[in-house]
PDB file of N, CA and C in Angstrom:
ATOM      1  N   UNK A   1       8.372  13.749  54.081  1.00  0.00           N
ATOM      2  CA  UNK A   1       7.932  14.211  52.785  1.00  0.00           C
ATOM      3  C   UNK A   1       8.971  13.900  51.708  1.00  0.00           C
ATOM      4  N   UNK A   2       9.855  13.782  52.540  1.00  0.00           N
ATOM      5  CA  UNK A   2      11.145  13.876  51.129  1.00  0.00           C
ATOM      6  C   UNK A   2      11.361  12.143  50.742  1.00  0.00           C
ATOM      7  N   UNK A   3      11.296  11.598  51.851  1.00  0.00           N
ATOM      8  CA  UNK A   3      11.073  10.539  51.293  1.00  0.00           C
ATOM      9  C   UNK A   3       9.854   9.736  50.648  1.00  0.00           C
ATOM     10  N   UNK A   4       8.624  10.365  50.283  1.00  0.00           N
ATOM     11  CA  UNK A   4       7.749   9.721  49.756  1.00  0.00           C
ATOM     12  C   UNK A   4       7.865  10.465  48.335  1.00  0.00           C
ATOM     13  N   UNK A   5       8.685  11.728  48.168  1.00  0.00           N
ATOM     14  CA  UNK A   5       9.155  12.092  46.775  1.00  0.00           C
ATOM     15  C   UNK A   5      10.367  11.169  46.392  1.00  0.00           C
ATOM     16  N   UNK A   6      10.845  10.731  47.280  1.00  0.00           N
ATOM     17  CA  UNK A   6      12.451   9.619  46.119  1.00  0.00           C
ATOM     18  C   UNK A   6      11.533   8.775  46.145  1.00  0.00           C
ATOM     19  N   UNK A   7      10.465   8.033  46.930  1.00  0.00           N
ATOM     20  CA  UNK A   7       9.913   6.606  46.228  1.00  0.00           C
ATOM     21  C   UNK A   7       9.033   6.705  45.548  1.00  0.00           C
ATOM     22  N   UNK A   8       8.144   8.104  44.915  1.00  0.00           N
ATOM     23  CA  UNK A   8       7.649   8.297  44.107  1.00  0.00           C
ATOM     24  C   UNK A   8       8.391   8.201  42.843  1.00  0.00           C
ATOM     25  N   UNK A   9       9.457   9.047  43.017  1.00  0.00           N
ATOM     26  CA  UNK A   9      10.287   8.834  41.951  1.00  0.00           C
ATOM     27  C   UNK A   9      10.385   7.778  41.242  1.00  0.00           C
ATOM     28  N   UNK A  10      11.266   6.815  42.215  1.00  0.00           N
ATOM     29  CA  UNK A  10      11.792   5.344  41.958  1.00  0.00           C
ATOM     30  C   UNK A  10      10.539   4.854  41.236  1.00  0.00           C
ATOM     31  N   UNK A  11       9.397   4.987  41.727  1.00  0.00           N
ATOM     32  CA  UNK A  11       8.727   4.069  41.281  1.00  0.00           C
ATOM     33  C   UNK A  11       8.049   4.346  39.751  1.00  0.00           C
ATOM     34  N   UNK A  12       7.955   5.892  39.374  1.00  0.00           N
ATOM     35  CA  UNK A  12       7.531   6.684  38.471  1.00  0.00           C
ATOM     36  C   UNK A  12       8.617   5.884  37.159  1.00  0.00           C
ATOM     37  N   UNK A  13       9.789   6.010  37.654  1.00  0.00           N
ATOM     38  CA  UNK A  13      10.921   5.717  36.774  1.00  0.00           C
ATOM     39  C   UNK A  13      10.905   4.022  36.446  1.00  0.00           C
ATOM     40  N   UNK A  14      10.538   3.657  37.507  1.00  0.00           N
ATOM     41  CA  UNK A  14      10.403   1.727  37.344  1.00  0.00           C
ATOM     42  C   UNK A  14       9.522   1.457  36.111  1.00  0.00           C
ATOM     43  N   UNK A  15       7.866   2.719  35.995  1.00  0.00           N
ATOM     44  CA  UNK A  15       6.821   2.187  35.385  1.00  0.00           C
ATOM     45  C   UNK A  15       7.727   2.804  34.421  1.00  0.00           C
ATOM     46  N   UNK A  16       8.142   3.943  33.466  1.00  0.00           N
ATOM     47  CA  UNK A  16       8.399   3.840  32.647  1.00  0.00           C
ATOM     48  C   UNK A  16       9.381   3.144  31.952  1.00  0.00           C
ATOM     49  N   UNK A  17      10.763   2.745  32.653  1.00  0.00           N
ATOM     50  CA  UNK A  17      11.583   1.863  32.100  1.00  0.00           C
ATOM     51  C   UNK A  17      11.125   1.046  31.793  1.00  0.00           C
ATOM     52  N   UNK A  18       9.823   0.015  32.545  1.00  0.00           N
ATOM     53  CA  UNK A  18       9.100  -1.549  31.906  1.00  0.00           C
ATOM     54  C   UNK A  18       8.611  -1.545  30.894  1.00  0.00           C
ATOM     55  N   UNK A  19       8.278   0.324  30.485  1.00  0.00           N
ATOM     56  CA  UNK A  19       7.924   0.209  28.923  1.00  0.00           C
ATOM     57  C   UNK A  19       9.021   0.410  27.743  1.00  0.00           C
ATOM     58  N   UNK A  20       9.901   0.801  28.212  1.00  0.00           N
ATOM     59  CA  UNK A  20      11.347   0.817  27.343  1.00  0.00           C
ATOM     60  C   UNK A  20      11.882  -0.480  26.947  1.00  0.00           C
ATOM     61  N   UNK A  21      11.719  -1.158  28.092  1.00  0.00           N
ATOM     62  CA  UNK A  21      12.150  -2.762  28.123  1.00  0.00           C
ATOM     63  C   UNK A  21      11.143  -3.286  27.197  1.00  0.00           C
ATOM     64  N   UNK A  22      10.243  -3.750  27.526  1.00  0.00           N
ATOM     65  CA  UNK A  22       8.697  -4.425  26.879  1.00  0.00           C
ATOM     66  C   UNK A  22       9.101  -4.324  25.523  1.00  0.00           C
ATOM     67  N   UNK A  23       9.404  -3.000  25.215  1.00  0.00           N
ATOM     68  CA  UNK A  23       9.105  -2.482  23.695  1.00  0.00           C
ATOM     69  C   UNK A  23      10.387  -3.113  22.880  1.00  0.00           C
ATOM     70  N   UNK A  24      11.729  -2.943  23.827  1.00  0.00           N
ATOM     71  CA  UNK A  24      12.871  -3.674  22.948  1.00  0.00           C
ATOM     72  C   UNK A  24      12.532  -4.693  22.662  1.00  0.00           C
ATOM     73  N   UNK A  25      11.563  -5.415  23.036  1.00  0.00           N
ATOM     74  CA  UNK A  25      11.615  -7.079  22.852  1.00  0.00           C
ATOM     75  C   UNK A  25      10.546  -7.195  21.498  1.00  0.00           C
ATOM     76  N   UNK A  26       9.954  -6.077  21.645  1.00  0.00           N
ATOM     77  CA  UNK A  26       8.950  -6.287  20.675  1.00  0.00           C
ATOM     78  C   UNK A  26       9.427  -6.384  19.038  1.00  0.00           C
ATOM     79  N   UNK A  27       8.802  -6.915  17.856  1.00  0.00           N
ATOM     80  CA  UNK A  27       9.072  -7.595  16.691  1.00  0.00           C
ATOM     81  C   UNK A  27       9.372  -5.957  16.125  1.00  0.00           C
ATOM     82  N   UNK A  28      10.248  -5.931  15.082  1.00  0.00           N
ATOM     83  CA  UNK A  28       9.981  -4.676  14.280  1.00  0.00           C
ATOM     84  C   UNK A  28       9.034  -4.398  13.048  1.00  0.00           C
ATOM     85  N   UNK A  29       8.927  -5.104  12.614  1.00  0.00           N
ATOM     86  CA  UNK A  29       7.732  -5.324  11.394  1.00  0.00           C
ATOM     87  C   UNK A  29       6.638  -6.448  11.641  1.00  0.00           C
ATOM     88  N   UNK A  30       5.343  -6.138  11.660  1.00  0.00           N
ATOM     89  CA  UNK A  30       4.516  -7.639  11.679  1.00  0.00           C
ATOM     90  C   UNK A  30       3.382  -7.084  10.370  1.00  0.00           C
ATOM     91  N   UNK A  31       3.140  -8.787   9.912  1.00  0.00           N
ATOM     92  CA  UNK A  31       2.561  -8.488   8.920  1.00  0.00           C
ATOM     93  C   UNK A  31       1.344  -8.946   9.205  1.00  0.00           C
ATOM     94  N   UNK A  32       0.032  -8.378   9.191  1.00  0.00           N
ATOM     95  CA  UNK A  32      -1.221  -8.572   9.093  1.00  0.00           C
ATOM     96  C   UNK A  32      -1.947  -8.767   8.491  1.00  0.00           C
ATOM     97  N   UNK A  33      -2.338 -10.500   8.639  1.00  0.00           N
ATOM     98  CA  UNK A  33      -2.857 -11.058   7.535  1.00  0.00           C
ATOM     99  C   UNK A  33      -4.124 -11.992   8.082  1.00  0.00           C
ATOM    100  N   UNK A  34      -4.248 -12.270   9.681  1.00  0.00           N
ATOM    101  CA  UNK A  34      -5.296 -13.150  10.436  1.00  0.00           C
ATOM    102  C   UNK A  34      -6.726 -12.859   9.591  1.00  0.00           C
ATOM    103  N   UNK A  35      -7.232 -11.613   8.944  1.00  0.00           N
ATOM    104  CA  UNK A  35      -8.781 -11.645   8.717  1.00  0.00           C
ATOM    105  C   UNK A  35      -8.894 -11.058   7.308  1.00  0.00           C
ATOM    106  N   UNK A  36      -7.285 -10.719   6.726  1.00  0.00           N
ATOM    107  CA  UNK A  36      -7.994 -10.432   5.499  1.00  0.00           C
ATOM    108  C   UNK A  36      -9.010 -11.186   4.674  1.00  0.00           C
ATOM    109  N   UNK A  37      -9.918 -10.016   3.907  1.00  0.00           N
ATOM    110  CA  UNK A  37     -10.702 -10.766   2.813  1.00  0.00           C
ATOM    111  C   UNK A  37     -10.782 -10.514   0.853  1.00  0.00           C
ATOM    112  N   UNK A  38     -10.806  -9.057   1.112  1.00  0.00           N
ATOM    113  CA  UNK A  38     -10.640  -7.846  -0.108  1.00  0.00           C
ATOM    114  C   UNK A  38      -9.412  -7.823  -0.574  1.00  0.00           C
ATOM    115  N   UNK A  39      -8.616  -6.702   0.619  1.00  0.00           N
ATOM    116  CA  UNK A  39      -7.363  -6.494   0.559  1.00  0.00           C
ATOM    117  C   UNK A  39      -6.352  -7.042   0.839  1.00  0.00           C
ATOM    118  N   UNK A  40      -4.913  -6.810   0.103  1.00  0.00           N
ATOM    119  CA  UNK A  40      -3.841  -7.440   0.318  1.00  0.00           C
ATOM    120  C   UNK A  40      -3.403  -7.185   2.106  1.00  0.00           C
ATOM    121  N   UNK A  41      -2.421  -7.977   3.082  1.00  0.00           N
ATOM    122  CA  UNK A  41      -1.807  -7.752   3.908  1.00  0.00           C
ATOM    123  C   UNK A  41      -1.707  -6.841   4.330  1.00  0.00           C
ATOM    124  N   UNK A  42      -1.338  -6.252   5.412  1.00  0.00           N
ATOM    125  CA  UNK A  42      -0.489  -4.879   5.872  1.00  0.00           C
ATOM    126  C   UNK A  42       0.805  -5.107   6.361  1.00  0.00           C
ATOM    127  N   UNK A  43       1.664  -4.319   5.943  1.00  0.00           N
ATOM    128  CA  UNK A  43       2.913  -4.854   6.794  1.00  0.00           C
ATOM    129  C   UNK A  43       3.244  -3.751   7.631  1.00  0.00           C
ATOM    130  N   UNK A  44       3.127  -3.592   8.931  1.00  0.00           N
ATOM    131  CA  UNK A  44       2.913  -3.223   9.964  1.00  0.00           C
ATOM    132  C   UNK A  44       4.285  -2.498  10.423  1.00  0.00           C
ATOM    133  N   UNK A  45       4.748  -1.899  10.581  1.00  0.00           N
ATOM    134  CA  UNK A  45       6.253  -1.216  11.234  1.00  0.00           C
ATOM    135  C   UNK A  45       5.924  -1.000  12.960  1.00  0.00           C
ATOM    136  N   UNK A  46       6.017  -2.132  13.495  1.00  0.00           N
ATOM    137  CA  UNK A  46       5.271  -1.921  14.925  1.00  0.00           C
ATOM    138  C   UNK A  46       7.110  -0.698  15.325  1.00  0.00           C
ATOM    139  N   UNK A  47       8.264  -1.291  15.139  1.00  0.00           N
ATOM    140  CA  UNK A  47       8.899  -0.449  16.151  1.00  0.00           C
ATOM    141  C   UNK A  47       8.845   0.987  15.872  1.00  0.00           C
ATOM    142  N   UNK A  48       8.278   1.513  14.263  1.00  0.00           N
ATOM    143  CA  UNK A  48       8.173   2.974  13.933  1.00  0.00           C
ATOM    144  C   UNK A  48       6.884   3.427  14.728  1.00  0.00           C
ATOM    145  N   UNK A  49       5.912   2.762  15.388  1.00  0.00           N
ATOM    146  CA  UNK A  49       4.819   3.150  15.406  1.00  0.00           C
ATOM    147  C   UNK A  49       4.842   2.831  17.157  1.00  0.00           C
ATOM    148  N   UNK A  50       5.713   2.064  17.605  1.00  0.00           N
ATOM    149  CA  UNK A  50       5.884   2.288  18.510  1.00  0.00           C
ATOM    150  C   UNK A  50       6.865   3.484  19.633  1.00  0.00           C
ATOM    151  N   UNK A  51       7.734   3.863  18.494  1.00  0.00           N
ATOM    152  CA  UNK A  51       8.450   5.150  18.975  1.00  0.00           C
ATOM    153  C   UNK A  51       7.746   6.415  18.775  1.00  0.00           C
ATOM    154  N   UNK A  52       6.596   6.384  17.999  1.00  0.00           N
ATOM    155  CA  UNK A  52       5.914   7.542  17.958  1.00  0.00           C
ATOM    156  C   UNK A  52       5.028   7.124  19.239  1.00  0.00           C
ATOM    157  N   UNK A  53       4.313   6.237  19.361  1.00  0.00           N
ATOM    158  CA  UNK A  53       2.857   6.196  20.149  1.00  0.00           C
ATOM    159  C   UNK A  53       3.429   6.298  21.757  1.00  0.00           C
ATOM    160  N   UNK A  54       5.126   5.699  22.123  1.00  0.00           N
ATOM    161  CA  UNK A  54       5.110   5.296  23.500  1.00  0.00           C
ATOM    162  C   UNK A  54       4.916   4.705  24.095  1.00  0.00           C
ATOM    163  N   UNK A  55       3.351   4.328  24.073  1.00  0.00           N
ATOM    164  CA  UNK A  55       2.370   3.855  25.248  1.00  0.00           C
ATOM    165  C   UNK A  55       1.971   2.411  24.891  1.00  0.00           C
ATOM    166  N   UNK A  56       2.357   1.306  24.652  1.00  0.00           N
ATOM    167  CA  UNK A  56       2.162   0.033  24.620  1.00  0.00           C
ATOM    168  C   UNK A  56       0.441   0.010  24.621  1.00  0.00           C
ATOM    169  N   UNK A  57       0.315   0.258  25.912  1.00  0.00           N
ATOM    170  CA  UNK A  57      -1.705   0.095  26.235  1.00  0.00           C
ATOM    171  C   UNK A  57      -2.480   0.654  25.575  1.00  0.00           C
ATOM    172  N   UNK A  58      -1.523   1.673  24.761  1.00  0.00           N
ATOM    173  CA  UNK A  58      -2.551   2.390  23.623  1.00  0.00           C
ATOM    174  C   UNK A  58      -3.072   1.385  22.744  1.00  0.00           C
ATOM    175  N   UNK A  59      -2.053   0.775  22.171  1.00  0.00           N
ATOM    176  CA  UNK A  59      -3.088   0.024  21.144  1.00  0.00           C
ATOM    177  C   UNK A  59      -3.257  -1.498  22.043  1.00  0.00           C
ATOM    178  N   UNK A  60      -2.172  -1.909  22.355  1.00  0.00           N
ATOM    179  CA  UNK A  60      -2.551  -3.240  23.202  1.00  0.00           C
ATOM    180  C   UNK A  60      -3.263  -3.200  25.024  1.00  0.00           C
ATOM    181  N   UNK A  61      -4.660  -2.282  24.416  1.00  0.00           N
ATOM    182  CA  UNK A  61      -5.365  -1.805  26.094  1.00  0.00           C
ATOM    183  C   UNK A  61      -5.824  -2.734  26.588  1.00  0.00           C
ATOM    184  N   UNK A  62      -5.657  -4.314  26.338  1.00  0.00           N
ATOM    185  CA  UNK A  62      -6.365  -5.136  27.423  1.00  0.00           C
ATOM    186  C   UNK A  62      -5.315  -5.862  28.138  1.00  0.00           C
ATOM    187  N   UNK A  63      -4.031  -5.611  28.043  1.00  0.00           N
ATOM    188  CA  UNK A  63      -2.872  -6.724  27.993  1.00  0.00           C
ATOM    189  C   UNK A  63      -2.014  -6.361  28.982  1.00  0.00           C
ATOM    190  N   UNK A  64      -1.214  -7.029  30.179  1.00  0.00           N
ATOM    191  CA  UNK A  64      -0.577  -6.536  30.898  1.00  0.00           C
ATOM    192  C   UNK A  64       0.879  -6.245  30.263  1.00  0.00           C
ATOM    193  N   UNK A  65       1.550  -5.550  30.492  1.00  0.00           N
ATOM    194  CA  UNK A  65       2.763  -4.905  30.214  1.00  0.00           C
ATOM    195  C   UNK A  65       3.816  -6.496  29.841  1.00  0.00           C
ATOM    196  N   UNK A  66       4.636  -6.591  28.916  1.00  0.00           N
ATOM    197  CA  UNK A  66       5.195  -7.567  29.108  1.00  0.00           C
ATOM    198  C   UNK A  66       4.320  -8.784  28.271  1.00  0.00           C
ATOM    199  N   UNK A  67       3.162  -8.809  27.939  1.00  0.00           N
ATOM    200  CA  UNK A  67       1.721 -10.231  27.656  1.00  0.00           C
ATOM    201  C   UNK A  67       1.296  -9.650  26.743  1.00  0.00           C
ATOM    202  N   UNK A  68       1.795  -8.335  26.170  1.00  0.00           N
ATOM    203  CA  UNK A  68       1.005  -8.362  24.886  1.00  0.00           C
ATOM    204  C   UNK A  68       0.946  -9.111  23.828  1.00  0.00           C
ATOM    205  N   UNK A  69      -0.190  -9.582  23.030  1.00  0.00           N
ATOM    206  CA  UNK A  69      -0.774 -10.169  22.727  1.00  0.00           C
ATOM    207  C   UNK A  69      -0.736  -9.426  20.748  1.00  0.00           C
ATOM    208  N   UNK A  70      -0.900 -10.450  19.931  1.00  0.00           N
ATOM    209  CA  UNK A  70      -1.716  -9.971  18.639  1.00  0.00           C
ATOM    210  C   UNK A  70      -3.073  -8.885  18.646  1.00  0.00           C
ATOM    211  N   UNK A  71      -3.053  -8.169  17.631  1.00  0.00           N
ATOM    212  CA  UNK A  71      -4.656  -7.453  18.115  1.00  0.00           C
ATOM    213  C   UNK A  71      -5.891  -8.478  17.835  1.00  0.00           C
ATOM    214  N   UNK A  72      -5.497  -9.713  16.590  1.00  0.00           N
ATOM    215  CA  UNK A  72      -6.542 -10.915  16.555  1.00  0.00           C
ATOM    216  C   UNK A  72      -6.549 -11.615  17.561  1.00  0.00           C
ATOM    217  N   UNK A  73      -5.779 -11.711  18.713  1.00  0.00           N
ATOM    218  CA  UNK A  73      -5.993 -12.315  19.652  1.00  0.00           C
ATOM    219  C   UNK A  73      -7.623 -11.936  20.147  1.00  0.00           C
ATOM    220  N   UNK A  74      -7.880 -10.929  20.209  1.00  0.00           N
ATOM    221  CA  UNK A  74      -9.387 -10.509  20.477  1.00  0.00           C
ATOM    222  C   UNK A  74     -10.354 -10.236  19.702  1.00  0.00           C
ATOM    223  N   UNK A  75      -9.727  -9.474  18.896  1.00  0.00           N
ATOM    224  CA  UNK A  75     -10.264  -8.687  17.405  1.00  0.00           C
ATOM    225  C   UNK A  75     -10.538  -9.910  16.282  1.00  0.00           C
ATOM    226  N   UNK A  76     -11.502 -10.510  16.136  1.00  0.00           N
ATOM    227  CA  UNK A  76     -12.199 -11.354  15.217  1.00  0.00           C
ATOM    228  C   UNK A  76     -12.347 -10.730  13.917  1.00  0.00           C
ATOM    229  N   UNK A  77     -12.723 -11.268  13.081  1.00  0.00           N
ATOM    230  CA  UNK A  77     -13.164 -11.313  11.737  1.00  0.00           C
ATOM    231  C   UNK A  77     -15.080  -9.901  12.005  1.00  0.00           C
ATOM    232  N   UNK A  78     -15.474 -11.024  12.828  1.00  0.00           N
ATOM    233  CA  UNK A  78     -17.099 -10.073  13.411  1.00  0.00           C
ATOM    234  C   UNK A  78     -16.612  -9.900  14.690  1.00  0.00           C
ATOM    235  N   UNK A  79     -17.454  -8.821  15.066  1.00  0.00           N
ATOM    236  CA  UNK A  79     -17.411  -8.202  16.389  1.00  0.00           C
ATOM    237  C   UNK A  79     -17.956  -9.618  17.087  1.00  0.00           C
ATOM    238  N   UNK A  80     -17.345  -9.703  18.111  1.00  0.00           N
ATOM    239  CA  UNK A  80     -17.732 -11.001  19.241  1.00  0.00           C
ATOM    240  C   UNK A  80     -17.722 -10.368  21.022  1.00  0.00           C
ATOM    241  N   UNK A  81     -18.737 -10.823  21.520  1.00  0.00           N
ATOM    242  CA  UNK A  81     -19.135  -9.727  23.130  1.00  0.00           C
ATOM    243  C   UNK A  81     -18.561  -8.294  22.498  1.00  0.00           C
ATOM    244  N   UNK A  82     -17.995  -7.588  23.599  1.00  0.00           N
ATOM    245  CA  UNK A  82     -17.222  -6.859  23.719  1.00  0.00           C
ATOM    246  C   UNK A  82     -16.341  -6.077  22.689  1.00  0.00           C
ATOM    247  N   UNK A  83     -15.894  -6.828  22.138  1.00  0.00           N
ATOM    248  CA  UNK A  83     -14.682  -6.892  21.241  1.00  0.00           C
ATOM    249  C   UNK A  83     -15.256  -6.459  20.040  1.00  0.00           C
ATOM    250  N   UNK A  84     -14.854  -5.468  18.899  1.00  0.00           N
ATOM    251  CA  UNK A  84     -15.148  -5.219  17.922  1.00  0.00           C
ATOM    252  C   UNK A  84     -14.223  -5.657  16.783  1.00  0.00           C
ATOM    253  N   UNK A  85     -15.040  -6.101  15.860  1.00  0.00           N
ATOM    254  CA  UNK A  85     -14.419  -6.209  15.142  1.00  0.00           C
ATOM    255  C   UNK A  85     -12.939  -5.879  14.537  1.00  0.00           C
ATOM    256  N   UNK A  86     -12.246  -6.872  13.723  1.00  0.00           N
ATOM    257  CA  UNK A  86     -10.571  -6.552  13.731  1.00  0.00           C
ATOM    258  C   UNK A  86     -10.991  -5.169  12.701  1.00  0.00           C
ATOM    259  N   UNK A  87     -10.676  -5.664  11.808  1.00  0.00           N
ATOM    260  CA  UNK A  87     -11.678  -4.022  10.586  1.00  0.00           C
ATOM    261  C   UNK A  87     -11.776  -3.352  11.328  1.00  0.00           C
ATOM    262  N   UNK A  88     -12.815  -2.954  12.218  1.00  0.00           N
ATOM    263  CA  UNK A  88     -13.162  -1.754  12.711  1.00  0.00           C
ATOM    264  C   UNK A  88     -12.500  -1.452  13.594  1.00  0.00           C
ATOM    265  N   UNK A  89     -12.115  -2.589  14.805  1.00  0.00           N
ATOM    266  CA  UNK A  89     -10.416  -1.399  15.375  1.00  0.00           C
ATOM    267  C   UNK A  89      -9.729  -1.116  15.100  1.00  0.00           C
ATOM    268  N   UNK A  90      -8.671  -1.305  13.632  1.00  0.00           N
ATOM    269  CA  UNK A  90      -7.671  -1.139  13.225  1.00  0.00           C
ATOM    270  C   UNK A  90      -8.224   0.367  12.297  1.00  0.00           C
ATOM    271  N   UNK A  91      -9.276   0.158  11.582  1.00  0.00           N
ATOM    272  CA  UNK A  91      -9.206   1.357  11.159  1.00  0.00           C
ATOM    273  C   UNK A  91      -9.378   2.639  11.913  1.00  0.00           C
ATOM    274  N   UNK A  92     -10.228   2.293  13.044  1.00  0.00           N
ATOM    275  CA  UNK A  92     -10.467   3.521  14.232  1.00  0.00           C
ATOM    276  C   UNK A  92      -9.576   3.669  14.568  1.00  0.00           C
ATOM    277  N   UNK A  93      -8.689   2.778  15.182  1.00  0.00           N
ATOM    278  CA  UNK A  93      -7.515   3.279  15.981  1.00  0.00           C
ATOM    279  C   UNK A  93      -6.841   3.613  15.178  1.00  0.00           C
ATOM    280  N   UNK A  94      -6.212   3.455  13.777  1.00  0.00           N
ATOM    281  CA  UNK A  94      -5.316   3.792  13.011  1.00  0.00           C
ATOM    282  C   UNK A  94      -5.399   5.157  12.300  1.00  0.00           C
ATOM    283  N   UNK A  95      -7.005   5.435  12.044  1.00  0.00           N
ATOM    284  CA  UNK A  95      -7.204   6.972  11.478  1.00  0.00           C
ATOM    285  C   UNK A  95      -6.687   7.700  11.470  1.00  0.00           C
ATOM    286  N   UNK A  96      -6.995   8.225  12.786  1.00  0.00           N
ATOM    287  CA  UNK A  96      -6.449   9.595  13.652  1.00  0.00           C
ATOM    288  C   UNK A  96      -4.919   9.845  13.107  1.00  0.00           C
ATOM    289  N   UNK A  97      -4.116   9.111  12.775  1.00  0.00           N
ATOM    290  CA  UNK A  97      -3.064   9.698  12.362  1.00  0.00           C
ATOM    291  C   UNK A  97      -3.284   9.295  10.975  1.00  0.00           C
ATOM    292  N   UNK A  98      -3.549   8.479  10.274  1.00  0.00           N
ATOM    293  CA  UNK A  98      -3.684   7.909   9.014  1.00  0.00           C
ATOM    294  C   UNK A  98      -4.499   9.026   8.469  1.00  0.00           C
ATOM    295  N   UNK A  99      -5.100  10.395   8.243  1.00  0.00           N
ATOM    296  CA  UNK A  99      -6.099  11.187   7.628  1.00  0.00           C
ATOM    297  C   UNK A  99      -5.654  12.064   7.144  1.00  0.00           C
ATOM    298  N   UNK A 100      -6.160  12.593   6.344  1.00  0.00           N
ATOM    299  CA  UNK A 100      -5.629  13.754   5.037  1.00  0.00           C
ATOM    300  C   UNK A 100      -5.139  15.103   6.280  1.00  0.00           C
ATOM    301  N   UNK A 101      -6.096  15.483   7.180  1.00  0.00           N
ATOM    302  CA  UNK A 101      -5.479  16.278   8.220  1.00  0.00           C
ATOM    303  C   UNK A 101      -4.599  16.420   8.758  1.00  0.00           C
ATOM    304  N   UNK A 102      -4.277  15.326   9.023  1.00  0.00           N
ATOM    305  CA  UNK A 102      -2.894  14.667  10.187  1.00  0.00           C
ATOM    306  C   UNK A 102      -1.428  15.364   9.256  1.00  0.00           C
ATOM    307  N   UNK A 103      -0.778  15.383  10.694  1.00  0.00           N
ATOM    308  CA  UNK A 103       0.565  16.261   9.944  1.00  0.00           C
ATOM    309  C   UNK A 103       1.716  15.499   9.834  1.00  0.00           C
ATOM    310  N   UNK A 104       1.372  14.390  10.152  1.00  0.00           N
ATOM    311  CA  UNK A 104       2.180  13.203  10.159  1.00  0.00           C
ATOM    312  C   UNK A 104       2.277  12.671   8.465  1.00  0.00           C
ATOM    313  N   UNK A 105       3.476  11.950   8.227  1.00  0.00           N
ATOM    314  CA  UNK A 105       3.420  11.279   7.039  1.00  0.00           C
ATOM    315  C   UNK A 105       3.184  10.189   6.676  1.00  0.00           C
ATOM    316  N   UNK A 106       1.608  10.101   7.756  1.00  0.00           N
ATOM    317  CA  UNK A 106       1.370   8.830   7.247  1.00  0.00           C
ATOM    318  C   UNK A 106       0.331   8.135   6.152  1.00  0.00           C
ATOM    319  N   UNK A 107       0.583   7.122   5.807  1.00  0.00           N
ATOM    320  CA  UNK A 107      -0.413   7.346   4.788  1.00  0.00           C
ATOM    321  C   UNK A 107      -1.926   7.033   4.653  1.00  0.00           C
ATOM    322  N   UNK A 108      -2.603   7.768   3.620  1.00  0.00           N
ATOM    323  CA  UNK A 108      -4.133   8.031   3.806  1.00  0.00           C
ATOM    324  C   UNK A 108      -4.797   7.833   3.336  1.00  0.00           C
ATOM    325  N   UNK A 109      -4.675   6.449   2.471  1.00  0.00           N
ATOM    326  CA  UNK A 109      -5.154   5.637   0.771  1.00  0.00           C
ATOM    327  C   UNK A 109      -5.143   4.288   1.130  1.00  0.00           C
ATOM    328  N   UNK A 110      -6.120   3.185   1.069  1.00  0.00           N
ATOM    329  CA  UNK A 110      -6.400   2.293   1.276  1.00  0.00           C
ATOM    330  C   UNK A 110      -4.942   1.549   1.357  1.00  0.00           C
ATOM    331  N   UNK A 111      -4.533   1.935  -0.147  1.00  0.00           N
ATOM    332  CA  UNK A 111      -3.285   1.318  -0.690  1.00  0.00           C
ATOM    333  C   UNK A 111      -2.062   1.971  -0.001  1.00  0.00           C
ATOM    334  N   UNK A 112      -1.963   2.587   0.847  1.00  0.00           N
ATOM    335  CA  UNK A 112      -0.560   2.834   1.419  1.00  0.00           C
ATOM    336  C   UNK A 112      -0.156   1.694   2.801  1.00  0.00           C
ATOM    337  N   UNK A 113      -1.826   1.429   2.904  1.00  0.00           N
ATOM    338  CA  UNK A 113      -1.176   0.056   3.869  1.00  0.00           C
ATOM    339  C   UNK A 113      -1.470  -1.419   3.142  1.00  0.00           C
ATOM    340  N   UNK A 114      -2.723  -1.282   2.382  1.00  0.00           N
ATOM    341  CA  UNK A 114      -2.549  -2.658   1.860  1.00  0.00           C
ATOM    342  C   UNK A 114      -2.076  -2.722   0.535  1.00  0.00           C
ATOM    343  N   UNK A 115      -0.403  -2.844   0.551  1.00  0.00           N
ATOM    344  CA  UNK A 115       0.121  -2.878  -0.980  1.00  0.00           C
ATOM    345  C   UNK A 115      -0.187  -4.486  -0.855  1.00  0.00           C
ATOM    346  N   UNK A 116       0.045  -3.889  -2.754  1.00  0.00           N
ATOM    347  CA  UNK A 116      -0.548  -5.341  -3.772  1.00  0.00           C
ATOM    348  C   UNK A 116       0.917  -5.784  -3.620  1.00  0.00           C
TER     349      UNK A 116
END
């Protein structure tokens, strides 16, 4: 028993360090610009938004650890199979903290992500 708790361990500790790692490598700012049409850019603070969220697969859920990918890598201009539209995942997924509710400071005006 005791040993299937240290290799639980080990291994508990392996999955989360690959996301500690993954994430150092990741860009600190990206700017999102693949589908605009209306609005200006977003400039993206992936490492602020990644020290809050943690979880890599949260927003990059199709991608193996390490292979993440752009969200236009999938996310089109129009929804295509599966895949919904870039627009509409970014704003779904982004809401939930982006809303007048949220206790977070983030912002909740078209214009707090797409400055002119």
């Amino acid at each position: 028993m005791k040993k299937f708790a240290v290799l639980l361990a080990v291994v508990m500790l392996g999955v989360f360090s690959a996301g500690v790692i993954v994430a150092a490598d990741a860009p600190e700012k990206i700017i999102i610009k693949e589908v605009q049409k209306s609005k200006p850019a977003v400039t993206f603070n992936h490492k602020a938004h990644g020290e809050r969220i943690k979880n890599c697969a949260e927003c990059h859920h199709k991608d193996e650890a390490g292979k993440e990918q752009k969200c236009a890598a999938c996310h089109k201009a129009e929804k295509k199979d599966k895949a919904v539209a870039f627009k509409d995942a970014m704003h779904t997924k982004c809401k939930g903290c982006h809303s007048k509710d949220a206790a977070k400071k983030a912002p909740t005006k078209c214009d707090g992500c797409h400055k002119k």
